[in-house]
PDB file of N, CA and C in Angstrom:
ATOM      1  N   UNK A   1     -21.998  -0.269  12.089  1.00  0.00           N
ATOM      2  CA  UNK A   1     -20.945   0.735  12.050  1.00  0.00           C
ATOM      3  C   UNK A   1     -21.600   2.110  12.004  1.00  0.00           C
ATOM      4  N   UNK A   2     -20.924   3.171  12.530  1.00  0.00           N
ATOM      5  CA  UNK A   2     -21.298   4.043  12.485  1.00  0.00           C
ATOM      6  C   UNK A   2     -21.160   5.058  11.157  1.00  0.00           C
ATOM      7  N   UNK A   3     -22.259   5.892  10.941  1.00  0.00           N
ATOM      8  CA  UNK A   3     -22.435   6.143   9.515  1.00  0.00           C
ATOM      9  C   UNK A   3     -21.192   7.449   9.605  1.00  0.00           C
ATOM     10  N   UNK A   4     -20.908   8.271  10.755  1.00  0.00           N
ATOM     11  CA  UNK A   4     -19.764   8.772  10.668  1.00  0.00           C
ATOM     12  C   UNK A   4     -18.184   7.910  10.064  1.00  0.00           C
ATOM     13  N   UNK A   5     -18.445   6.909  11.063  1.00  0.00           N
ATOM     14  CA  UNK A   5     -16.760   6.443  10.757  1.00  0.00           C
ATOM     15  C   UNK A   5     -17.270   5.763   9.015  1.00  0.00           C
ATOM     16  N   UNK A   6     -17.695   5.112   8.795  1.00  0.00           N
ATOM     17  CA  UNK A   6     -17.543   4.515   7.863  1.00  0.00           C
ATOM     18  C   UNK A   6     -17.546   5.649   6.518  1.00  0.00           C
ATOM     19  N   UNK A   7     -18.340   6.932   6.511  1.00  0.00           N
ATOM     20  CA  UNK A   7     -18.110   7.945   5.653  1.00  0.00           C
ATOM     21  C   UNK A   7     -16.443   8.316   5.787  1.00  0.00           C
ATOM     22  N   UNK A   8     -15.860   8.492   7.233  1.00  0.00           N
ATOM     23  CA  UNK A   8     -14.876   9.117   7.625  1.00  0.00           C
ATOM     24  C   UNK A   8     -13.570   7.735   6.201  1.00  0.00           C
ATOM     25  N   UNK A   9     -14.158   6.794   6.698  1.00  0.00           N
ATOM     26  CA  UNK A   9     -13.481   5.127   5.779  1.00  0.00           C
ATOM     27  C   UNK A   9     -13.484   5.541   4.564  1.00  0.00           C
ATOM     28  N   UNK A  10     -14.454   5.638   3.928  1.00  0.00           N
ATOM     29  CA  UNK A  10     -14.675   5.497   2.485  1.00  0.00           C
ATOM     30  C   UNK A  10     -14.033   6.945   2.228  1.00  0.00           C
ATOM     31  N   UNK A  11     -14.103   7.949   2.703  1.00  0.00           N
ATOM     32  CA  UNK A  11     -13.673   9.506   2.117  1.00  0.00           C
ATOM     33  C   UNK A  11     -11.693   8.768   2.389  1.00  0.00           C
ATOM     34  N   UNK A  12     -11.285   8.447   3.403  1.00  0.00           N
ATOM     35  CA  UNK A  12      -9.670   8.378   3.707  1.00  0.00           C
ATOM     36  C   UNK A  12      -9.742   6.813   2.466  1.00  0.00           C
ATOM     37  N   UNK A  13     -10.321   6.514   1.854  1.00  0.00           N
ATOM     38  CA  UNK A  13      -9.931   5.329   0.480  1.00  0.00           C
ATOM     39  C   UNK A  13      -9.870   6.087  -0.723  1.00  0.00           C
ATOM     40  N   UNK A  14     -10.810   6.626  -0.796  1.00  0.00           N
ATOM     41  CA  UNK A  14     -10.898   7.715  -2.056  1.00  0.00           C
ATOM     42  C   UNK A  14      -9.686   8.703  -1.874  1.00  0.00           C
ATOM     43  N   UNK A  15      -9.380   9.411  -1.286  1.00  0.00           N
ATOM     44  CA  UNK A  15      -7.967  10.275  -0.675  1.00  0.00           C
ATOM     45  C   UNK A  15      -6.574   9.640  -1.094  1.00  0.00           C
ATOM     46  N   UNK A  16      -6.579   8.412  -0.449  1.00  0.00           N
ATOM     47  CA  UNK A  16      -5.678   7.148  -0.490  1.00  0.00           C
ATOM     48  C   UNK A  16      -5.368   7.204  -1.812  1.00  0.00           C
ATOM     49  N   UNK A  17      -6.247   6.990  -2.589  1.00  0.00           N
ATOM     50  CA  UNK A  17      -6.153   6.477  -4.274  1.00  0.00           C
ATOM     51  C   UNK A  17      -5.878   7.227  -4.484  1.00  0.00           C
ATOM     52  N   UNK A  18      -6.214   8.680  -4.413  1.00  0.00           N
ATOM     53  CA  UNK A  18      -5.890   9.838  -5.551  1.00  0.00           C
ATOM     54  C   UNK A  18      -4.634  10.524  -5.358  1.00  0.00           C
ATOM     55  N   UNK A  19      -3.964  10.319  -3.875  1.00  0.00           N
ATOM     56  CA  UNK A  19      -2.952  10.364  -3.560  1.00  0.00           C
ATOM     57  C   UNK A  19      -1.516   9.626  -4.293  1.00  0.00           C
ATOM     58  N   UNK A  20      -1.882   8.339  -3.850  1.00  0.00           N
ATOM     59  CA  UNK A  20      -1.192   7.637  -5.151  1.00  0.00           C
ATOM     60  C   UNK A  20      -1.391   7.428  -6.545  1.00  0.00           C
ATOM     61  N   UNK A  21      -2.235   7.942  -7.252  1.00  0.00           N
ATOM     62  CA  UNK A  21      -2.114   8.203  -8.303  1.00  0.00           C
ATOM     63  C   UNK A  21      -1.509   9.272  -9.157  1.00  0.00           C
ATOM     64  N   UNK A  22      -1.765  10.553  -8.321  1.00  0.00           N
ATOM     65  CA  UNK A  22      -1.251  11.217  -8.671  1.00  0.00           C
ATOM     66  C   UNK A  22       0.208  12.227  -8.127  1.00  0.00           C
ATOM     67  N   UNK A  23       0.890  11.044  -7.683  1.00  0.00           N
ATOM     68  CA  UNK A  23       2.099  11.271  -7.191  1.00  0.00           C
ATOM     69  C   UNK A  23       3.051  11.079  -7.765  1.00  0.00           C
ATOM     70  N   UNK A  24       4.231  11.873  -7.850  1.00  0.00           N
ATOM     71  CA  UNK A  24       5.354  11.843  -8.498  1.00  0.00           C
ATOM     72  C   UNK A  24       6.923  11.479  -7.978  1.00  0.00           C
ATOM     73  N   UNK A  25       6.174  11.053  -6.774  1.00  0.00           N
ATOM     74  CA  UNK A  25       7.740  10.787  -5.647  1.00  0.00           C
ATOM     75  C   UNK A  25       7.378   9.506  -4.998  1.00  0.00           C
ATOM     76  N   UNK A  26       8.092   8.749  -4.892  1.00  0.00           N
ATOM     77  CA  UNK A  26       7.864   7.457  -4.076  1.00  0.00           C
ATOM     78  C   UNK A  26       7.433   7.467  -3.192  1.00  0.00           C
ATOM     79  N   UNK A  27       7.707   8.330  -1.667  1.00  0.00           N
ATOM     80  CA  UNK A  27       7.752   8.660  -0.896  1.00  0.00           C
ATOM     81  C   UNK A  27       5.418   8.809  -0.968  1.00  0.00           C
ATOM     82  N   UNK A  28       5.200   9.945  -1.502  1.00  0.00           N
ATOM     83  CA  UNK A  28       3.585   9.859  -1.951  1.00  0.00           C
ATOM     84  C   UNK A  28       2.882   8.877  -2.320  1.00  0.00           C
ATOM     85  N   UNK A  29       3.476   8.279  -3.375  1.00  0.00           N
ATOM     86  CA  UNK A  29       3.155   6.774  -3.561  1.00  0.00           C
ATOM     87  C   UNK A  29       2.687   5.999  -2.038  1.00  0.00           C
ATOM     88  N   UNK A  30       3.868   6.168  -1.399  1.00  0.00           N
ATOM     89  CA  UNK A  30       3.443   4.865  -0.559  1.00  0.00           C
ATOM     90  C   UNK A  30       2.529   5.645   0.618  1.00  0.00           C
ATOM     91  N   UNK A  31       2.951   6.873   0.682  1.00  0.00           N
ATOM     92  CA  UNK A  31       1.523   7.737   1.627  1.00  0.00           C
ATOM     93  C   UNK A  31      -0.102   7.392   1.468  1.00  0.00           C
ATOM     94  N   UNK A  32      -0.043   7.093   0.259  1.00  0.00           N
ATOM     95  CA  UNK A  32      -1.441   7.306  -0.204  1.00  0.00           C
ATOM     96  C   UNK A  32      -1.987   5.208   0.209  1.00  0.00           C
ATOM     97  N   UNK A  33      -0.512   4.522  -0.141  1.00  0.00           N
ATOM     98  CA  UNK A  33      -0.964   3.281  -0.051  1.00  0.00           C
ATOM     99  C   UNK A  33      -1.468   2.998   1.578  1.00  0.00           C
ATOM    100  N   UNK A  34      -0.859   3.408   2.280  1.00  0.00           N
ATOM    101  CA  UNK A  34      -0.785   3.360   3.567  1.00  0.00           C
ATOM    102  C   UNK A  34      -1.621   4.388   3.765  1.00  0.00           C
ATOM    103  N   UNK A  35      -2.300   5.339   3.439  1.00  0.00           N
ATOM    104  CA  UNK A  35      -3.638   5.558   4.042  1.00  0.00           C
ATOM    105  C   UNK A  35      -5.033   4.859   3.426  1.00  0.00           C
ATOM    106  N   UNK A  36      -4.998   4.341   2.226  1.00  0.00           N
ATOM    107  CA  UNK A  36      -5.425   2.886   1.825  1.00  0.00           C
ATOM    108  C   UNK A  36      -5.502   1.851   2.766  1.00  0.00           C
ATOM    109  N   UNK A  37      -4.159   1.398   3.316  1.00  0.00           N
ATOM    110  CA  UNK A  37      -4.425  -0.284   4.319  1.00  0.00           C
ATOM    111  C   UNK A  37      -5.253   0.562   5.255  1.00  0.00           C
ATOM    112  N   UNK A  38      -4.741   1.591   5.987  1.00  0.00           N
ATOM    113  CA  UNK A  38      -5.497   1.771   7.277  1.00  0.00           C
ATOM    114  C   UNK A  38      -6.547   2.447   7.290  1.00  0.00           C
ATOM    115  N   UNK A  39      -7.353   3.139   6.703  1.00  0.00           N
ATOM    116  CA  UNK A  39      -8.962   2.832   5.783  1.00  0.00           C
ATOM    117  C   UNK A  39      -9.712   1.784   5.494  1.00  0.00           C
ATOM    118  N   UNK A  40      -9.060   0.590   5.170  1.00  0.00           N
ATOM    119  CA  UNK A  40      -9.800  -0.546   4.846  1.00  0.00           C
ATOM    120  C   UNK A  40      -9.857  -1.231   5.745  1.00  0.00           C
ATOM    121  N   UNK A  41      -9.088  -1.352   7.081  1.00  0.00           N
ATOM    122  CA  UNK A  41      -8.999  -2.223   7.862  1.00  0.00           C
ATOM    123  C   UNK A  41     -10.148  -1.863   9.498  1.00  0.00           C
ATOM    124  N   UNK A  42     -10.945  -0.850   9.426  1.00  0.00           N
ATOM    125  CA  UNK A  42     -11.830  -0.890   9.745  1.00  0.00           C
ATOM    126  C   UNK A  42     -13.433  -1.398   9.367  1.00  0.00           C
ATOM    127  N   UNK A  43     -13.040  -1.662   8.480  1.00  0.00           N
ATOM    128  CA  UNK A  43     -14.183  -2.294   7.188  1.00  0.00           C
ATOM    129  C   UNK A  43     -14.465  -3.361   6.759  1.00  0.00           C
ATOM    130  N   UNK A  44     -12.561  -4.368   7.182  1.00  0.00           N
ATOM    131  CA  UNK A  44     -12.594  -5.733   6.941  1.00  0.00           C
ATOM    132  C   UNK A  44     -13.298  -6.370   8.654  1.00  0.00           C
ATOM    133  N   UNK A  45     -12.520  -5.305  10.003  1.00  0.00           N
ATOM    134  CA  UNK A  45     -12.999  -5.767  10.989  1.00  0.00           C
ATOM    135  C   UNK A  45     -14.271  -5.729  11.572  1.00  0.00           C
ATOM    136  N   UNK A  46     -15.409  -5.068  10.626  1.00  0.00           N
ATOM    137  CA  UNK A  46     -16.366  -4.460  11.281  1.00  0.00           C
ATOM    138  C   UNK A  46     -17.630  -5.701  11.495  1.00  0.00           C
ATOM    139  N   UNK A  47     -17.503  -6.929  11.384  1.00  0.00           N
ATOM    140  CA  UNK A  47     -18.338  -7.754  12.282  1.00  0.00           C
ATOM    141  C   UNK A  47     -17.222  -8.165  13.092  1.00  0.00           C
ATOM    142  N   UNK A  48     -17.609  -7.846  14.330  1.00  0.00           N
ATOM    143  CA  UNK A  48     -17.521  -8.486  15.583  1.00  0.00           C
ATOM    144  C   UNK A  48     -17.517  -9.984  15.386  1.00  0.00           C
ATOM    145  N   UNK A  49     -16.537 -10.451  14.512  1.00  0.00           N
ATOM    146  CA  UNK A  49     -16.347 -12.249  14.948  1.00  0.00           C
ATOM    147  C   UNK A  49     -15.051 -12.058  15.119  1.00  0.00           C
ATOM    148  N   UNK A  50     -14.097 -13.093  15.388  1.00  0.00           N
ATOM    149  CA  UNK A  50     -13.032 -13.513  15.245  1.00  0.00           C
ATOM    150  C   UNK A  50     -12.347 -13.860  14.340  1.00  0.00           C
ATOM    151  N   UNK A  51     -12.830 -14.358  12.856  1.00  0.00           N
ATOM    152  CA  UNK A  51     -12.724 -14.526  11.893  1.00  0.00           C
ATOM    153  C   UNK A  51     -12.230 -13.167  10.785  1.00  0.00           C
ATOM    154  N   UNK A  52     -12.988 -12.042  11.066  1.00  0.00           N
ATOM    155  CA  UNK A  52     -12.875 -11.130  10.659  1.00  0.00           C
ATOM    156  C   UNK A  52     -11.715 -10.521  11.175  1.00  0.00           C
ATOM    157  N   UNK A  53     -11.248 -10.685  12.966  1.00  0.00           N
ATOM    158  CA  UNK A  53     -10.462  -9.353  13.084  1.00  0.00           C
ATOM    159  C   UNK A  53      -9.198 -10.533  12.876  1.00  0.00           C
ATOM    160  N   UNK A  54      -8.927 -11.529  12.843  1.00  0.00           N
ATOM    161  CA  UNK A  54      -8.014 -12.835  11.883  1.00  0.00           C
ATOM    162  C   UNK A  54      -7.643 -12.171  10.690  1.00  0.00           C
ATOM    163  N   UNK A  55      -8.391 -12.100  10.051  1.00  0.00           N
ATOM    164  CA  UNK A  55      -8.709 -11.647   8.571  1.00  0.00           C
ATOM    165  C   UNK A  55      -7.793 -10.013   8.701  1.00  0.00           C
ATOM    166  N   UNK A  56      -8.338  -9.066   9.159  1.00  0.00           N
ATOM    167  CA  UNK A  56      -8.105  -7.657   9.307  1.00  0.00           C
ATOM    168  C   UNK A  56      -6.478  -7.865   9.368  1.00  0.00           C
ATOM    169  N   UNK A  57      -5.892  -8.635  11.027  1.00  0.00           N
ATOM    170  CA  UNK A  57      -4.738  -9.002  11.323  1.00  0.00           C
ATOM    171  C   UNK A  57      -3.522  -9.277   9.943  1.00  0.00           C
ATOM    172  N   UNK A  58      -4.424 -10.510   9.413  1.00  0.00           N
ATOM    173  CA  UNK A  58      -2.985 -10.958   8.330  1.00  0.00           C
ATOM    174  C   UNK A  58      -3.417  -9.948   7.565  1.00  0.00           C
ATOM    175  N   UNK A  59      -4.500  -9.307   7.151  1.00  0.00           N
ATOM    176  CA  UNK A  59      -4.237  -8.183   5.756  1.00  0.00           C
ATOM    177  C   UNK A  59      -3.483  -7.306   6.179  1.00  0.00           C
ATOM    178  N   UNK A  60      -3.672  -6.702   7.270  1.00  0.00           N
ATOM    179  CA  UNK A  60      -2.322  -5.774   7.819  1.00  0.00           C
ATOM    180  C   UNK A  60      -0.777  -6.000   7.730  1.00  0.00           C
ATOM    181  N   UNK A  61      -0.494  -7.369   8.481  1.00  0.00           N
ATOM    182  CA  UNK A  61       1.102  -7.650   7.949  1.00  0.00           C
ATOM    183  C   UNK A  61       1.395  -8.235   6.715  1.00  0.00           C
ATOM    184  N   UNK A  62       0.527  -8.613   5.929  1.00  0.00           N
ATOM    185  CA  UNK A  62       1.167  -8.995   4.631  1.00  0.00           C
ATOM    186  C   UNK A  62       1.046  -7.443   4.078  1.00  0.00           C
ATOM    187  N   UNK A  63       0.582  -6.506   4.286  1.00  0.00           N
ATOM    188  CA  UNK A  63       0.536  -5.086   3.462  1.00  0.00           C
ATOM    189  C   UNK A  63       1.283  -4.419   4.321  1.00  0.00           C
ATOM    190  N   UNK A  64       1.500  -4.755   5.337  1.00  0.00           N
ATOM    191  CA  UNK A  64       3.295  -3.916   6.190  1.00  0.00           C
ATOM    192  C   UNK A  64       4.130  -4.938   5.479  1.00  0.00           C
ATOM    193  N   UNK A  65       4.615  -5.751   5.360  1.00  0.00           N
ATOM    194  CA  UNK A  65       5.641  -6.518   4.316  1.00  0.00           C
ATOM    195  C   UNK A  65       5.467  -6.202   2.875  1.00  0.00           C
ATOM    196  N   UNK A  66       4.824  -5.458   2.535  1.00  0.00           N
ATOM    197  CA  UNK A  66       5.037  -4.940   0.886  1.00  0.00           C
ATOM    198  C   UNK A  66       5.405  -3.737   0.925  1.00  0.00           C
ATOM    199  N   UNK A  67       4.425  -3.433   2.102  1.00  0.00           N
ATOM    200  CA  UNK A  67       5.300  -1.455   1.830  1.00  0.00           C
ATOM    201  C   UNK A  67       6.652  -1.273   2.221  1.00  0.00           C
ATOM    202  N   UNK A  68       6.962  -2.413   3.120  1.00  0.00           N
ATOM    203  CA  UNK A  68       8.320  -2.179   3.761  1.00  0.00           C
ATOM    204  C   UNK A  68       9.273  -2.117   2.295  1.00  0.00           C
ATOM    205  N   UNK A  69       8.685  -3.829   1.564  1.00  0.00           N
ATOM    206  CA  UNK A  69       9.575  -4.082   0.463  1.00  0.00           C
ATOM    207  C   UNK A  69       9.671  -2.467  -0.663  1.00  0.00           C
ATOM    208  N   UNK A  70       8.325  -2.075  -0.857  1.00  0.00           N
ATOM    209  CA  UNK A  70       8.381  -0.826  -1.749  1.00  0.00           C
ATOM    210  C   UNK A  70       9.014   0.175  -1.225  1.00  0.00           C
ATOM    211  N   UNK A  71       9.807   0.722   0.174  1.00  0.00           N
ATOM    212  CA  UNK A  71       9.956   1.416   0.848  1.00  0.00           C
ATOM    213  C   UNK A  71      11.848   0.974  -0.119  1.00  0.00           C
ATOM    214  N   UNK A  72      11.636  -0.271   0.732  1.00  0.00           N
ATOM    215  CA  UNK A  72      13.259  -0.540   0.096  1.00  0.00           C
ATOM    216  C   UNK A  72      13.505  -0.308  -1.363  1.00  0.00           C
ATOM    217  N   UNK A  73      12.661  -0.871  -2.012  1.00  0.00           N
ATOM    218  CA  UNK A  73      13.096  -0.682  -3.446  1.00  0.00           C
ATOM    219  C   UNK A  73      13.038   0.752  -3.594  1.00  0.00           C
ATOM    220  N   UNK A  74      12.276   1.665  -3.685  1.00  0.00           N
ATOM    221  CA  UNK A  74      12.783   3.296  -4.092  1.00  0.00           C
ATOM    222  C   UNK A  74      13.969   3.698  -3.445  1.00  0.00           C
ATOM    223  N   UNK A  75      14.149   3.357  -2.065  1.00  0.00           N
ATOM    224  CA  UNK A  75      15.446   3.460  -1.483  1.00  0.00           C
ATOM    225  C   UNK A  75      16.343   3.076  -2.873  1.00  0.00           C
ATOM    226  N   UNK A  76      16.203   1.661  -2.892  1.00  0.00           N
ATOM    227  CA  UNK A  76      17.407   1.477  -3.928  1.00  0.00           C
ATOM    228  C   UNK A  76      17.456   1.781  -5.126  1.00  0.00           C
ATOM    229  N   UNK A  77      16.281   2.142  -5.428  1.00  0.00           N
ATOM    230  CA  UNK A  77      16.612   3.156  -6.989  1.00  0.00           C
ATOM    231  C   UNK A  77      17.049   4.120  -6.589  1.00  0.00           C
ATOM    232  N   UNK A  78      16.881   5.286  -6.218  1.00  0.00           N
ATOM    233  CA  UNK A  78      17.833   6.535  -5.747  1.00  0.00           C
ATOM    234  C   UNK A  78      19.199   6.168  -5.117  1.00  0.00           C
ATOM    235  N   UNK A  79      18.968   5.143  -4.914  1.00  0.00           N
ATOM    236  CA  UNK A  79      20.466   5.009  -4.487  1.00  0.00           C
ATOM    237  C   UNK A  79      21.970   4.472  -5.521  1.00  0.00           C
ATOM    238  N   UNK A  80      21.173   3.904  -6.486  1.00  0.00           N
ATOM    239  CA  UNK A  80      21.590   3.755  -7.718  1.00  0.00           C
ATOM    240  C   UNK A  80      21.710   4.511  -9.016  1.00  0.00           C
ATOM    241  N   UNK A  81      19.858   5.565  -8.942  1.00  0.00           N
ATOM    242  CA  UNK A  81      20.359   6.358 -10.148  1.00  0.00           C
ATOM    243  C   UNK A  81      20.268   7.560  -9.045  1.00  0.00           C
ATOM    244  N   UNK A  82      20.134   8.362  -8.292  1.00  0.00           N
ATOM    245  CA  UNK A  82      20.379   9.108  -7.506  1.00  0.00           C
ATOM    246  C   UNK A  82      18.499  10.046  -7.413  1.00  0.00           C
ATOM    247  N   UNK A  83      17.461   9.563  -8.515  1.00  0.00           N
ATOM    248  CA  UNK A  83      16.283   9.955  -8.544  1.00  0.00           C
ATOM    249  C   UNK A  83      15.538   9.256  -7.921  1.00  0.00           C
ATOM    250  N   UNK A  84      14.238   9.613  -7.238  1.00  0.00           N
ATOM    251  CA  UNK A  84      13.269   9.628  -6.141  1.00  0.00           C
ATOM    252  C   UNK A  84      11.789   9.848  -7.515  1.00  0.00           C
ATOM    253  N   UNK A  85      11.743  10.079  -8.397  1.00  0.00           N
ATOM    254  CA  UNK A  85      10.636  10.342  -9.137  1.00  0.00           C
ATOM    255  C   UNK A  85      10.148   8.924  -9.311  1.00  0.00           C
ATOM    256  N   UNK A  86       8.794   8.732 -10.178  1.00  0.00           N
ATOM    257  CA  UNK A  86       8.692   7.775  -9.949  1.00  0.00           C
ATOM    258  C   UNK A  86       9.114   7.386 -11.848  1.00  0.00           C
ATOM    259  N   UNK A  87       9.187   7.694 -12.221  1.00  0.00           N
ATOM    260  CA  UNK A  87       9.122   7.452 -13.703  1.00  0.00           C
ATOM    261  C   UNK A  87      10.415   7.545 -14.318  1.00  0.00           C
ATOM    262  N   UNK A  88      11.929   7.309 -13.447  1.00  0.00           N
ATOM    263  CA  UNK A  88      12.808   7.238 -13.415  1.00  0.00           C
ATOM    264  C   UNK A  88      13.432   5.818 -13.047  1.00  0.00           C
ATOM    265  N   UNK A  89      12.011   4.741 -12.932  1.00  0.00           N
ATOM    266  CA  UNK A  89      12.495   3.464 -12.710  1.00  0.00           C
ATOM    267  C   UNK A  89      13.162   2.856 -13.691  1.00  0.00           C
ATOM    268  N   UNK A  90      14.960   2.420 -13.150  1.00  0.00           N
ATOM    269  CA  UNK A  90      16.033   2.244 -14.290  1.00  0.00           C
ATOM    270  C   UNK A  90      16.532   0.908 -13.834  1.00  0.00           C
ATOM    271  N   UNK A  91      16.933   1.022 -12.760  1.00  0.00           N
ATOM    272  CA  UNK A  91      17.585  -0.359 -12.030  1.00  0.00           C
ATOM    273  C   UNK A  91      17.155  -1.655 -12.165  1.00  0.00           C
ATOM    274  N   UNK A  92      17.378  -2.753 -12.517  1.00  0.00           N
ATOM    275  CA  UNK A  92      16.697  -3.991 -12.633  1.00  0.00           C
ATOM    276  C   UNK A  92      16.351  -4.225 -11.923  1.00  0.00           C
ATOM    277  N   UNK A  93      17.170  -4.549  -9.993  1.00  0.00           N
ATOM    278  CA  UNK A  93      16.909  -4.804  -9.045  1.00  0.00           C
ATOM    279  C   UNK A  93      15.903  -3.893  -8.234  1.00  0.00           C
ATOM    280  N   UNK A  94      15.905  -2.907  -8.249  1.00  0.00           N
ATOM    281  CA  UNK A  94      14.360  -1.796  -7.872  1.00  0.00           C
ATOM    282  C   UNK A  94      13.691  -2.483  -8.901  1.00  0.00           C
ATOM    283  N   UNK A  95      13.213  -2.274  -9.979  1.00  0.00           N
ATOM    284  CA  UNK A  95      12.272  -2.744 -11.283  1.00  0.00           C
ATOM    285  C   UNK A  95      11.758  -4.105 -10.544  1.00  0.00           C
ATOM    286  N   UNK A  96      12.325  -4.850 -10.042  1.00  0.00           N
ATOM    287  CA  UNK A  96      12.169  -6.213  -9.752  1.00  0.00           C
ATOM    288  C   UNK A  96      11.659  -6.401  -8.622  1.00  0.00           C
ATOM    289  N   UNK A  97      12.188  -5.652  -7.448  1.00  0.00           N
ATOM    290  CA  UNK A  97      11.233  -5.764  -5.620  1.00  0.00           C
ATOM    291  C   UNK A  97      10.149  -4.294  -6.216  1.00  0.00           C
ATOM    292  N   UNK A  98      10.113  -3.742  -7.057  1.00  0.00           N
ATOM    293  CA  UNK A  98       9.043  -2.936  -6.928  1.00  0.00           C
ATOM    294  C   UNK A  98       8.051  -3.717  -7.365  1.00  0.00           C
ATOM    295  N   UNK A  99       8.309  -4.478  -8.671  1.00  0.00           N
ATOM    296  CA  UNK A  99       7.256  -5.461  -9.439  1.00  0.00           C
ATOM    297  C   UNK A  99       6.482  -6.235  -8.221  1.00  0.00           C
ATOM    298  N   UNK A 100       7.225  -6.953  -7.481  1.00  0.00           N
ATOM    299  CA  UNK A 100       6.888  -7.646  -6.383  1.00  0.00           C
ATOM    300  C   UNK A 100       6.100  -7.161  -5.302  1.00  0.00           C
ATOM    301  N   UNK A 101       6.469  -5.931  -4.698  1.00  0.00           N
ATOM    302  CA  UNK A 101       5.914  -5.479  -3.640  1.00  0.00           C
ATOM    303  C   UNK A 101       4.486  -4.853  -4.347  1.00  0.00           C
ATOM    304  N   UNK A 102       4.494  -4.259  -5.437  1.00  0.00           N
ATOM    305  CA  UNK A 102       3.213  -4.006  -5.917  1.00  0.00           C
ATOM    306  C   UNK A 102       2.347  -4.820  -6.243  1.00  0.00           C
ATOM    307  N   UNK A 103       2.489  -6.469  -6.617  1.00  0.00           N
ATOM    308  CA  UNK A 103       1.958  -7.357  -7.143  1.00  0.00           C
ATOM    309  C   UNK A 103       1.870  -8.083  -5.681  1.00  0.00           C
ATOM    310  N   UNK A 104       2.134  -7.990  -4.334  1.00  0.00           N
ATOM    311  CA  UNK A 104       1.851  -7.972  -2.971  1.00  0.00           C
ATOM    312  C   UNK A 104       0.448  -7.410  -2.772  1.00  0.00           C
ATOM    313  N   UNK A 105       0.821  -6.013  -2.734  1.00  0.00           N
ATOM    314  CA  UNK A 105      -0.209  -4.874  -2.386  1.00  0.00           C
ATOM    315  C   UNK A 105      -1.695  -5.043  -3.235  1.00  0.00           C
ATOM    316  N   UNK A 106      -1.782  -5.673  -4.402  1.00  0.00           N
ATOM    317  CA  UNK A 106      -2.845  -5.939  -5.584  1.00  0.00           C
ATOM    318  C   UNK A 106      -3.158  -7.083  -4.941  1.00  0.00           C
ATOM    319  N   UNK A 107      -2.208  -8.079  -4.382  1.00  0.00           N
ATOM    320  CA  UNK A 107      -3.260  -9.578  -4.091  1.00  0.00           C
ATOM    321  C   UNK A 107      -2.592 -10.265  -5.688  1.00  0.00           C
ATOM    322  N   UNK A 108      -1.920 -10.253  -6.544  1.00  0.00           N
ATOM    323  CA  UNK A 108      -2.127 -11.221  -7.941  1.00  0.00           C
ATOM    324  C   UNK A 108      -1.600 -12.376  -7.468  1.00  0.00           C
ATOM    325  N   UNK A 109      -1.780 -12.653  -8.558  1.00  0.00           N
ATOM    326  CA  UNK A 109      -1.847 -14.636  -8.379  1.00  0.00           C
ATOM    327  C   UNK A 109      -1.251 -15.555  -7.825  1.00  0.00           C
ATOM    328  N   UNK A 110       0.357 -14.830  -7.709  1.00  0.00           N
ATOM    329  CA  UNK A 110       1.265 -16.028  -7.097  1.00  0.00           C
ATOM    330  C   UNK A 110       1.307 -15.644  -5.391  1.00  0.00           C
ATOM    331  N   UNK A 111       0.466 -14.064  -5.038  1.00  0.00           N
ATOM    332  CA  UNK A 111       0.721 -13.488  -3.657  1.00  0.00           C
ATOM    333  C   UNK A 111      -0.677 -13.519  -3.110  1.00  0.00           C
ATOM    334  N   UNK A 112      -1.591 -14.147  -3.733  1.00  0.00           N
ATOM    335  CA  UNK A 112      -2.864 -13.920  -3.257  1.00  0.00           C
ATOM    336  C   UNK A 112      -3.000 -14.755  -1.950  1.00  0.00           C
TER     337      UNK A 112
END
């Protein structure tokens, strides 16, 4: 790999993280996650087998099926308590596809 792109990789992961960490709107949240997947996914593909760009492939749509889900759930918290912050999580049903779609995005135990 080239020592450009892969600096260009590792600087847009570090970005990624600090983005979502220190965000206060859902909307940032998932900016930062999604410049996360697509940062890493030059990194999972970078031997030239088949195995790998397999690999790259499903990490991509199982992490487009969580953000979608996290996309929905803030939808439906604001749509319920009418707030977009993130520390305004009230709703059971947001509380519950957010739990999920984040415990997606981590890989834990029952989504690994």
């Amino acid at each position: 790999m080239n020592p450009q792109v892969k600096l260009i990789s590792i600087s847009s992961l570090l970005l990624g993280t600090t983005i979502t960490i220190s965000s206060n709107h859902w909307m940032m949240a998932w900016t930062g996650l999604e410049i996360n997947t697509l940062a890493i996914l030059p990194l999972i593909s970078k031997p030239h087998h088949p195995r790998a760009i397999e690999a790259a492939t499903k990490y991509f749509l199982v992490q487009a099926a969580a953000s979608t889900l996290l996309l929905f759930s803030s939808t439906t918290n604001a749509l319920f308590t009418g707030q977009w912050d993130v520390t305004q999580l009230t709703h059971p049903t947001s509380c519950l596809l957010l739990t999920t779609a984040i415990s997606i995005k981590l890989g834990l135990v029952p989504f690994h």
